[in-house]
N, C-alpha and C. Protein backbone atom coordinates (compact mmCIF):
# COMPACT_ATOMS: atom_id res chain seq x y z
N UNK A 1 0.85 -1.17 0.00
CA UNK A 1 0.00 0.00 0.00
C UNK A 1 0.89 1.24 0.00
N UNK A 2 0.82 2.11 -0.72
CA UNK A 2 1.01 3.29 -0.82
C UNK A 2 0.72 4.09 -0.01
N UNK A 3 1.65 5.68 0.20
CA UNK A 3 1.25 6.35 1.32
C UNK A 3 -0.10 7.09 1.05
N UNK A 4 -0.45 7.42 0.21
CA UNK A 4 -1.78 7.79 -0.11
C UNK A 4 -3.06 6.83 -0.17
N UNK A 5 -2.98 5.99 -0.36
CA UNK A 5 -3.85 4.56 -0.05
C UNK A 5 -4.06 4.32 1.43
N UNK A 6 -2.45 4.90 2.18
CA UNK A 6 -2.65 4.62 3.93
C UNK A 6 -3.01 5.64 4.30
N UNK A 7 -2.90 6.96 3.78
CA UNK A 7 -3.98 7.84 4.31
C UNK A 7 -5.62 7.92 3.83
N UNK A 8 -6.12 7.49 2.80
CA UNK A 8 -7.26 7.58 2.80
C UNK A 8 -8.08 6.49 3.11
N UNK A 9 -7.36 5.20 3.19
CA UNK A 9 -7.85 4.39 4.53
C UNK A 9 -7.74 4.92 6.28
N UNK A 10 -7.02 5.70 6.26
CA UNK A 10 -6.88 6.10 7.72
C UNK A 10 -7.90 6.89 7.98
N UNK A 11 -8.41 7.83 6.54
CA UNK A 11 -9.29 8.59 6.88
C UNK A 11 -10.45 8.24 6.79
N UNK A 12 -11.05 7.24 6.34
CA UNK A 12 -12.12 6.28 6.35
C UNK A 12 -12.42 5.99 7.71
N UNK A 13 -11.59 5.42 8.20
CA UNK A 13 -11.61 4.67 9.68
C UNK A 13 -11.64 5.93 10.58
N UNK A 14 -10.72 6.86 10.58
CA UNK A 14 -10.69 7.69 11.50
C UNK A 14 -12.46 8.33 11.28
N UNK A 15 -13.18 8.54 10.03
CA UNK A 15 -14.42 9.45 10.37
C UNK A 15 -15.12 8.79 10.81
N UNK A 16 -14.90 7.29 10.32
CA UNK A 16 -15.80 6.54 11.38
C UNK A 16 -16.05 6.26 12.66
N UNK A 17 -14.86 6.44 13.04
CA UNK A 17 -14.56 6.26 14.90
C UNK A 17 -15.00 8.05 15.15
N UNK A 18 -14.21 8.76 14.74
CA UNK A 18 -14.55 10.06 15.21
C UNK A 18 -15.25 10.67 14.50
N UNK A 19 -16.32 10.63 13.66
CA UNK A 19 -16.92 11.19 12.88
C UNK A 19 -16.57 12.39 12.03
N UNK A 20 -17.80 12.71 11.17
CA UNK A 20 -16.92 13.18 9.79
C UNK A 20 -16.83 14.52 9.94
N UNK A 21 -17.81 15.03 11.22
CA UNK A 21 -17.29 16.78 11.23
C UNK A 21 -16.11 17.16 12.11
N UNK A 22 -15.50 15.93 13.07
CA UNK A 22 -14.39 16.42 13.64
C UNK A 22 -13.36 16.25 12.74
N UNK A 23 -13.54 15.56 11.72
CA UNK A 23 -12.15 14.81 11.04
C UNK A 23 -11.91 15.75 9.56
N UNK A 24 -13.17 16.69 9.50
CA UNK A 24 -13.01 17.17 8.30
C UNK A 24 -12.74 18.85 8.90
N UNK A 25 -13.21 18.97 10.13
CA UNK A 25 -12.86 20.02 11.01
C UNK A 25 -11.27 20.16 10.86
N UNK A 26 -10.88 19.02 11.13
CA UNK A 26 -9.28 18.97 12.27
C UNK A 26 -8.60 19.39 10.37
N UNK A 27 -8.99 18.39 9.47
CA UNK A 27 -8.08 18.48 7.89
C UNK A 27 -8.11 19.87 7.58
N UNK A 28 -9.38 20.18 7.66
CA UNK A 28 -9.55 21.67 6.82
C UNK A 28 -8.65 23.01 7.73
N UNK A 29 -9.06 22.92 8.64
CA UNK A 29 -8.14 23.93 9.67
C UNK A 29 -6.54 23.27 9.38
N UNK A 30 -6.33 22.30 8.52
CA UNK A 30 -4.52 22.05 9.20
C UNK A 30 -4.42 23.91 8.58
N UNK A 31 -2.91 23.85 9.10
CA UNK A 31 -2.01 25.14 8.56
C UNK A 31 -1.20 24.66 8.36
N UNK A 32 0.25 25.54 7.90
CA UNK A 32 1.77 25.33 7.52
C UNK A 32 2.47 24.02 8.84
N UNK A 33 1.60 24.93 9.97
CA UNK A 33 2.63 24.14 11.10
C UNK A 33 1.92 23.07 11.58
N UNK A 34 1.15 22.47 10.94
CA UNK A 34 0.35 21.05 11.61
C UNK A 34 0.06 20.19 10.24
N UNK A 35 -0.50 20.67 8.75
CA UNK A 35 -0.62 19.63 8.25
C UNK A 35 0.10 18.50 8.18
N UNK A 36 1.61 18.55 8.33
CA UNK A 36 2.25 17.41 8.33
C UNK A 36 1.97 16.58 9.07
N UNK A 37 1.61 16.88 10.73
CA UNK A 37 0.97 15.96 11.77
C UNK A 37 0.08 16.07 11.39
N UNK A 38 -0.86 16.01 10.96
CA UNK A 38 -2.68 16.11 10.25
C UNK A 38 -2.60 14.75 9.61
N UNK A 39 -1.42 14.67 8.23
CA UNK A 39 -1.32 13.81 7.76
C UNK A 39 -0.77 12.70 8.22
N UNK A 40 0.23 12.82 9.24
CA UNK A 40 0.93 12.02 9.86
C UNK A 40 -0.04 10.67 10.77
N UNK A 41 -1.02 11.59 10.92
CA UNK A 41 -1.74 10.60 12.21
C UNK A 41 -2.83 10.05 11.52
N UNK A 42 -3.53 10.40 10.42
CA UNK A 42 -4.10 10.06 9.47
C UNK A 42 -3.55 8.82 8.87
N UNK A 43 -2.55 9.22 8.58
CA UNK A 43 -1.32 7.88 7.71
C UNK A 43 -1.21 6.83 8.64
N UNK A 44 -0.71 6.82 10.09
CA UNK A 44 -0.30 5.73 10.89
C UNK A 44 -0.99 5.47 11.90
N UNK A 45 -1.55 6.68 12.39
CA UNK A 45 -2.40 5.49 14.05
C UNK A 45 -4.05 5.81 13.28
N UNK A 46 -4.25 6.26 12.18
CA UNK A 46 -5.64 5.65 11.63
C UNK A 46 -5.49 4.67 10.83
N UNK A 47 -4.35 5.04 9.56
CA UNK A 47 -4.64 4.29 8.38
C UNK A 47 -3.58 2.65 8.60
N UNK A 48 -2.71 2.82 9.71
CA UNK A 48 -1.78 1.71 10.02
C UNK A 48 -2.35 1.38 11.59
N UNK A 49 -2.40 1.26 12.47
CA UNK A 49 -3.18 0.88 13.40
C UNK A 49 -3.99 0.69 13.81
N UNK A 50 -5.15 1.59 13.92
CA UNK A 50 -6.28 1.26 13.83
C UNK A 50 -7.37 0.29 12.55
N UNK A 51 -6.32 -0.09 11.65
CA UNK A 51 -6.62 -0.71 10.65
C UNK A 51 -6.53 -2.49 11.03
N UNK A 52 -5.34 -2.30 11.61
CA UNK A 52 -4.54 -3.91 12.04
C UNK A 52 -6.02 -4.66 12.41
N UNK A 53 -5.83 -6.22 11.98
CA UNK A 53 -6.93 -7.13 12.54
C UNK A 53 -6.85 -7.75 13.51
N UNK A 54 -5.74 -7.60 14.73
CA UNK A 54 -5.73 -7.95 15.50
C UNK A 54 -6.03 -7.78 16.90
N UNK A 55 -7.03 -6.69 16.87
CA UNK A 55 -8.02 -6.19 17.93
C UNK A 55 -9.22 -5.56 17.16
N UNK A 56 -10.19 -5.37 17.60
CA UNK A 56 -11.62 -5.00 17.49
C UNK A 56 -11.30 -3.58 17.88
N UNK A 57 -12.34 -2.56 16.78
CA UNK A 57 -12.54 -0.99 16.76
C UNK A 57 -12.75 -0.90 18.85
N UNK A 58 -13.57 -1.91 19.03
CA UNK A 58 -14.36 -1.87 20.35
C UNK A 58 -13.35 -1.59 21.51
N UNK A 59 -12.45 -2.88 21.32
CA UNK A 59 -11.05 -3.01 22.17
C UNK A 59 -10.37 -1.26 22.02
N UNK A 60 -9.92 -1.34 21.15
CA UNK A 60 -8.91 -0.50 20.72
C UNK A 60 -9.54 0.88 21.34
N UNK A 61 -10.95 1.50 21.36
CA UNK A 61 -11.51 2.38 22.13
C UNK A 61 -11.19 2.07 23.13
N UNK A 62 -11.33 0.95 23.70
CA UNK A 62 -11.21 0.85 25.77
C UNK A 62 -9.75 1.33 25.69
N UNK A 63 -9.31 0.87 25.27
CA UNK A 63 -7.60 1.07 25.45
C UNK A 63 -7.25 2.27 25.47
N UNK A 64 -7.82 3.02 23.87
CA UNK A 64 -7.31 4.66 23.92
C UNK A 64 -7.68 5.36 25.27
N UNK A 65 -9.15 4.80 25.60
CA UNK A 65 -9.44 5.61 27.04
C UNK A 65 -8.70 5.56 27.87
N UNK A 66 -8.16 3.98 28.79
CA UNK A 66 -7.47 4.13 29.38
C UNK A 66 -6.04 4.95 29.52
N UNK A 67 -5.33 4.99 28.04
CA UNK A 67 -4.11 5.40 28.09
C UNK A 67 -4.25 7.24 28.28
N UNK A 68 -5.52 7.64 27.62
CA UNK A 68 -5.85 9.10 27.98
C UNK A 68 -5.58 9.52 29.85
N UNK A 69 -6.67 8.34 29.81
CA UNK A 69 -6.66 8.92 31.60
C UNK A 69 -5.27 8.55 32.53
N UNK A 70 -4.48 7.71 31.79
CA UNK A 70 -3.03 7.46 32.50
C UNK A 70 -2.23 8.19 32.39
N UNK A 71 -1.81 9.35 31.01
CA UNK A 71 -1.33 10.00 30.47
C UNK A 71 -1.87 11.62 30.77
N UNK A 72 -2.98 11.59 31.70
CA UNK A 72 -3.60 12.84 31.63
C UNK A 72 -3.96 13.75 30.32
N UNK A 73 -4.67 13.24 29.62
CA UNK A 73 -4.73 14.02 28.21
C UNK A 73 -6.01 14.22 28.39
N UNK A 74 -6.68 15.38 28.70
CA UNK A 74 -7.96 15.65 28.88
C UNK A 74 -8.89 15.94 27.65
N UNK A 75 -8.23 15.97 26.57
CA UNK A 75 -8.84 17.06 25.38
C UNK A 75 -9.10 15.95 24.78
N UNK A 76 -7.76 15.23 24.33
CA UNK A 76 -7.95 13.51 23.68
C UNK A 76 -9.13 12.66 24.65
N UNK A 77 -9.23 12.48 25.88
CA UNK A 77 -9.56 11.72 26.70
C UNK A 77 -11.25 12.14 26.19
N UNK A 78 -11.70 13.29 25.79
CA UNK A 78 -13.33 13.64 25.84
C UNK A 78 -13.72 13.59 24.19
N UNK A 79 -12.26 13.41 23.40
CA UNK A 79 -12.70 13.25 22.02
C UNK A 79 -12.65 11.60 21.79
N UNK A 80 -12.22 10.59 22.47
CA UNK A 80 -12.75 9.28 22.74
C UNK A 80 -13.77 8.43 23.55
N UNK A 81 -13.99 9.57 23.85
CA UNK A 81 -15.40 8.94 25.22
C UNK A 81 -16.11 9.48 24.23
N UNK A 82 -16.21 10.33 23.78
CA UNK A 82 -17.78 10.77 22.73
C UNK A 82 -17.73 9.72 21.62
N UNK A 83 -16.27 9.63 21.15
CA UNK A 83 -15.82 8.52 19.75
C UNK A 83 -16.71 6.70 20.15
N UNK A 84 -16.27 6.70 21.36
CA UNK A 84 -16.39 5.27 21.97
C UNK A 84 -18.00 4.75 21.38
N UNK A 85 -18.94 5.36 21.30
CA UNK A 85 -20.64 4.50 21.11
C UNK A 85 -20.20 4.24 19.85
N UNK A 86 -19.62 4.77 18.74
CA UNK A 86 -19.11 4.61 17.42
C UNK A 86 -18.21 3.26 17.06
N UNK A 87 -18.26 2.78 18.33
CA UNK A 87 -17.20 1.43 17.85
C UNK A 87 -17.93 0.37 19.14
N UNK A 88 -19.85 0.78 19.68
CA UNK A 88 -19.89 -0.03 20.06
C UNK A 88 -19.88 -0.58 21.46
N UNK A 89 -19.02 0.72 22.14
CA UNK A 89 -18.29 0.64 23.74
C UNK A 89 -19.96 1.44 24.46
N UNK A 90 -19.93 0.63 25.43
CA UNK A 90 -21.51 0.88 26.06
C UNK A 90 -20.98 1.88 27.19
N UNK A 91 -21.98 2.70 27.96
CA UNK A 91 -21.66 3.39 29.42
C UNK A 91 -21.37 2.22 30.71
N UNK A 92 -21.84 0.78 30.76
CA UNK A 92 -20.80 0.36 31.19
C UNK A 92 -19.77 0.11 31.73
N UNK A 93 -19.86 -0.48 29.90
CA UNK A 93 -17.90 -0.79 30.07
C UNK A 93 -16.91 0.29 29.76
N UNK A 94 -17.30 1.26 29.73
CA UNK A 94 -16.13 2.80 30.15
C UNK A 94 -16.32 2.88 31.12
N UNK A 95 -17.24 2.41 32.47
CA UNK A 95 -17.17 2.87 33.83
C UNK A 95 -16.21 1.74 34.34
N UNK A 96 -16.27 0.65 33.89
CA UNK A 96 -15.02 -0.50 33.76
C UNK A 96 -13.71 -0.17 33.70
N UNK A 97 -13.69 0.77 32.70
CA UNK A 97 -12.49 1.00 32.64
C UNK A 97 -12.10 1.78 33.40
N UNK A 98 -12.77 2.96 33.97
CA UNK A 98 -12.55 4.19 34.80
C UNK A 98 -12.26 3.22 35.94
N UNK A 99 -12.84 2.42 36.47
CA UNK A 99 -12.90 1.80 37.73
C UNK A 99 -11.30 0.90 37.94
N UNK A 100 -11.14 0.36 36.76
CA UNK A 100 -9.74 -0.69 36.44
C UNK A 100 -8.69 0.74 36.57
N UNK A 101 -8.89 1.85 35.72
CA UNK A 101 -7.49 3.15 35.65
C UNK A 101 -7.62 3.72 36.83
N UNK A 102 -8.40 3.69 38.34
CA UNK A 102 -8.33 3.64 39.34
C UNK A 102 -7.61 2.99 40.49
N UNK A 103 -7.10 2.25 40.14
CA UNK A 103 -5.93 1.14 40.46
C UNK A 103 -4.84 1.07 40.02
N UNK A 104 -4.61 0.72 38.45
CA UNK A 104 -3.54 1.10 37.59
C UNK A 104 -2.83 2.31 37.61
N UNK A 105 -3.43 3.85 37.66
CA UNK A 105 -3.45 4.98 37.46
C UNK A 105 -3.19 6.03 38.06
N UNK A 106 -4.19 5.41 39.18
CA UNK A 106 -4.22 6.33 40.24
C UNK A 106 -6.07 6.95 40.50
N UNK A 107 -6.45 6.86 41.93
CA UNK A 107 -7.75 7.34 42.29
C UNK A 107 -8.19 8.92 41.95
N UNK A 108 -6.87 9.80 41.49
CA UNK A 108 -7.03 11.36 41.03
C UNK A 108 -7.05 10.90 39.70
N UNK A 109 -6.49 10.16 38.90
CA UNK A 109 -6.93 10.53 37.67
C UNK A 109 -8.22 9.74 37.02
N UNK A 110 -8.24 9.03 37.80
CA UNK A 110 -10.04 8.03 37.36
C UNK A 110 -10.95 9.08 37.96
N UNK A 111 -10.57 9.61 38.84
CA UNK A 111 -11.77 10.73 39.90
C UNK A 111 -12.08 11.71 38.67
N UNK A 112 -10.61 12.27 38.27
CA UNK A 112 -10.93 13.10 37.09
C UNK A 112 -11.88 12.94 35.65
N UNK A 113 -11.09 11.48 35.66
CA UNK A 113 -12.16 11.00 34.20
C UNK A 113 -13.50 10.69 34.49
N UNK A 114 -13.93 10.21 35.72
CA UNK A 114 -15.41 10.19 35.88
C UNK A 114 -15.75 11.58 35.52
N UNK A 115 -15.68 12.47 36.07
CA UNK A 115 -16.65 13.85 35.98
C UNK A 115 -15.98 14.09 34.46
N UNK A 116 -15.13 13.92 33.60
CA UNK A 116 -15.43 14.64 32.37
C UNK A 116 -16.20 13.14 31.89
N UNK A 117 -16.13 12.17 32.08
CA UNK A 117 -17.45 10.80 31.32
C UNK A 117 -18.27 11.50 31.58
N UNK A 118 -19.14 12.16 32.84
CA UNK A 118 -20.05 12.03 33.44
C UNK A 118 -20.56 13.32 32.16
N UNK A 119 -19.79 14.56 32.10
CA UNK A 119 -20.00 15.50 31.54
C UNK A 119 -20.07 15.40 29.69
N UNK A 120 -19.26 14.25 29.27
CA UNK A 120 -19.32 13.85 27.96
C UNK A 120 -21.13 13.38 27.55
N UNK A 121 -21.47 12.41 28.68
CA UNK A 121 -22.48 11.42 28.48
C UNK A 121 -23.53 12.30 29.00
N UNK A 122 -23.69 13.32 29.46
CA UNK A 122 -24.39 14.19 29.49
C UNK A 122 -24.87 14.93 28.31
N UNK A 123 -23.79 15.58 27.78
CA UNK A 123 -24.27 16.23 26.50
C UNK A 123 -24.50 15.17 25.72
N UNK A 124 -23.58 14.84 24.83
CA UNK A 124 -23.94 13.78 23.84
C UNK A 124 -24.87 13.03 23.73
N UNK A 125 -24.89 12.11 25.09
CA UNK A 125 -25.91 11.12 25.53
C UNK A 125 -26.98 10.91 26.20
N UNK A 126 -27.25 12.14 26.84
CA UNK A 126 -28.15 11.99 28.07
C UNK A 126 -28.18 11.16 28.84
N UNK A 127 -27.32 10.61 29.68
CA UNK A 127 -26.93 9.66 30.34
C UNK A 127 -27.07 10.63 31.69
C-alpha cells in the first residue's frame, strides 16, 4: 500500500470512529505548522493501526481511554469517550475501565475522568 492509499484508509476509519465533522474540522483547519501531523496521524495510528486485525474498533476504544486517563490528556480523553458509542463501547464498560485506571493509574486521575465521562455522556448522551 502506498502512502496515499494509507492515508485515505486512515481517513475512512478515523471518520468513522470520530466522525466526519471532527475529522473534516481537524483536515480543513490544518495550517503550515500542523498539516504534516494532520497527515501524519491520518497515515499511521488511523490508516496503520487502527486498521490492524488484530483487535476490534471496540477493544482499541477501551484502550485509547485508558491510556488518555493514565497520560492525563484531557482534550484527547473527551474526544474518545464521545468517539467510543461509534465502535460499540456501552456506558458500562467505560465505567469499567474508569474503575480498572483507578488502580492502575491512580484514584485522582479516574476521579478526574469520571466527571469529564459524566459530563461527555451528558451532553452527547443523556446519560
Amino acid at each position: 500500500m502506498n502512502e496515499h492509499e494509507r492515508f485515505e484508509q486512515g481517513r475512512v476509519v478515523r471518520t468513522e470512529v470520530l466522525g466526519e465533522a471532527h475529522v473534516s474540522r481537524s483536515l480543513a483547519s490544518s495550517t503550515n505548522l500542523n498539516r504534516e501531523f494532520q497527515d501524519l496521524i491520518t497515515r499511521y495510528a488511523w490508516g496503520e493501526i487502527w486498521t490492524r486485525p488484530g483487535l476490534p474498533r471496540h477493544t482499541r476504544s477501551l484502550l485509547v481511554i485508558a491510556t488518555m486517563i493514565a497520560l492525563n490528556r484531557e482534550t484527547e480523553l473527551k474526544l474518545h469517550l464521545r468517539a467510543a458509542a461509534n465502535n460499540g463501547v456501552t456506558l458500562d464498560e467505560v465505567k469499567e475501565v474508569l474503575l480498572q485506571s483507578a488502580i492502575y493509574c491512580g484514584v485522582p486521575a479516574a476521579n478526574s475522568a469520571f466527571h469529564i465521562a459524566a459530563e461527555i455522556f451528558a451532553e452527547e448522551i443523556g446519560h
